[in-house]
Protein backbone atom coordinates (compact mmCIF):
# COMPACT_ATOMS: atom_id res chain seq x y z
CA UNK A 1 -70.34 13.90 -13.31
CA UNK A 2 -69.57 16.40 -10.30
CA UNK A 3 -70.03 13.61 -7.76
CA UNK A 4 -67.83 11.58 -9.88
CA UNK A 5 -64.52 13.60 -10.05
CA UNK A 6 -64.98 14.42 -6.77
CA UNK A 7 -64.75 10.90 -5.65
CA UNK A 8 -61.53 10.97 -7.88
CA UNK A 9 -60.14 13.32 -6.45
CA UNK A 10 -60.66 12.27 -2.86
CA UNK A 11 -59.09 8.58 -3.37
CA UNK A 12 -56.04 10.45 -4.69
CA UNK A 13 -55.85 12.59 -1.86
CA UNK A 14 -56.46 9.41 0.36
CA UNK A 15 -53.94 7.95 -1.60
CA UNK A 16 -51.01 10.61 -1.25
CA UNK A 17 -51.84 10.73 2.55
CA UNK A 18 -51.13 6.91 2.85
CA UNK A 19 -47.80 7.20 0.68
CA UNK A 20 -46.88 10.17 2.54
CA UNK A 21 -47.11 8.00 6.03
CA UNK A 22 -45.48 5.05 4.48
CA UNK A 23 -42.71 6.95 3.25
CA UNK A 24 -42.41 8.87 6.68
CA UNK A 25 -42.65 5.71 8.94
CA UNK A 26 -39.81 4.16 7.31
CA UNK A 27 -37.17 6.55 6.56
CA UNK A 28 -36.01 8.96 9.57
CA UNK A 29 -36.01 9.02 12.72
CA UNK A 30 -40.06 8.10 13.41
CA UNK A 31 -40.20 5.14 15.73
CA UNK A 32 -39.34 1.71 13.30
CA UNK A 33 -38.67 3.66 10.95
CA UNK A 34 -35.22 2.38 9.01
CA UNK A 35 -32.87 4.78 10.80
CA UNK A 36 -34.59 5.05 14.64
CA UNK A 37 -31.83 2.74 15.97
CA UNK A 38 -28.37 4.10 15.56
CA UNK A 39 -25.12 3.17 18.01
CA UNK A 40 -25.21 7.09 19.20
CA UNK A 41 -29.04 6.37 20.43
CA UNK A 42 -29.38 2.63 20.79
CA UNK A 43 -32.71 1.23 21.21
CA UNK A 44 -34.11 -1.07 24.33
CA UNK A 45 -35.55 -4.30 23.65
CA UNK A 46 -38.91 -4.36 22.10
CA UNK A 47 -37.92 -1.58 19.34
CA UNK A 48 -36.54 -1.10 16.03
CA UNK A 49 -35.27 -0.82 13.62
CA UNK A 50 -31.54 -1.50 14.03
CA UNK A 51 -28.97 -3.51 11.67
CA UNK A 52 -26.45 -4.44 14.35
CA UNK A 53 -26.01 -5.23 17.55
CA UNK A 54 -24.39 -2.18 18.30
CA UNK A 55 -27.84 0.04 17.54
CA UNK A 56 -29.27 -1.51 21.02
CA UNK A 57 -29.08 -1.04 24.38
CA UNK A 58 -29.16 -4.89 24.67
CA UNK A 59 -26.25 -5.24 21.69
CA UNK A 60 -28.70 -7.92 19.67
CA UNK A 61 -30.18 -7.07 17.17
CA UNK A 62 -32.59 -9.86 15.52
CA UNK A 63 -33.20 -9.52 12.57
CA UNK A 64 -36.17 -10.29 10.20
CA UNK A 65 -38.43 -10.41 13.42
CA UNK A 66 -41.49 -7.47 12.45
CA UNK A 67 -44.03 -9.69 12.80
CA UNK A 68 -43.57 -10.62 16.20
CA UNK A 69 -44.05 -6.79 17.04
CA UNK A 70 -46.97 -6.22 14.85
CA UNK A 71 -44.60 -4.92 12.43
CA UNK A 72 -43.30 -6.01 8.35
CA UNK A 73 -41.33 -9.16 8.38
CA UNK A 74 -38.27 -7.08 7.34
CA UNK A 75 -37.95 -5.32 10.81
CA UNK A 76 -35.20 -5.84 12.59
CA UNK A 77 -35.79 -5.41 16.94
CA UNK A 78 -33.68 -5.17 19.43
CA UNK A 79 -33.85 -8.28 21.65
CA UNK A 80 -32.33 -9.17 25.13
CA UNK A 81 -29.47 -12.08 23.67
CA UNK A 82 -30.96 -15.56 23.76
């Protein structure tokens, strides 16, 4: 029974580590996270994730492109202008 709840307890813990990254790695400033690329600190090409043009260094902004970059098909990237 010991070795049972312990298990428990350790997938939750596993559990609220994962959230916790997921949660970080989108939201604030981490790299692709939803807010990295702003127009004060545009991003090069090759990183996200902006929403317009004017959150690169490049001033494109494709979006939808994530999985190109390893990333969730949501991400938007900075791109040098076809």
């Amino acid at each position: 029974m010991k070795s049972k709840t312990l298990w428990v307890i350790i997938i939750i813990l596993v559990v609220l580590v994962i959230a916790a990254y997921l949660v970080f790695s989108m939201t604030g400033n981490a790299i692709w996270g939803w807010n990295y690329c702003d127009s004060s600190e545009p991003c090069a090409a090759g990183e996200g994730d902006c929403d317009i043009g004017a959150d690169c260094s490049t001033n494109h902004c494709a979006q939808n492109v994530g999985v190109k970059y390893g990333k969730g098909p949501a991400i938007d990237v900075c791109e040098v202008a076809p």
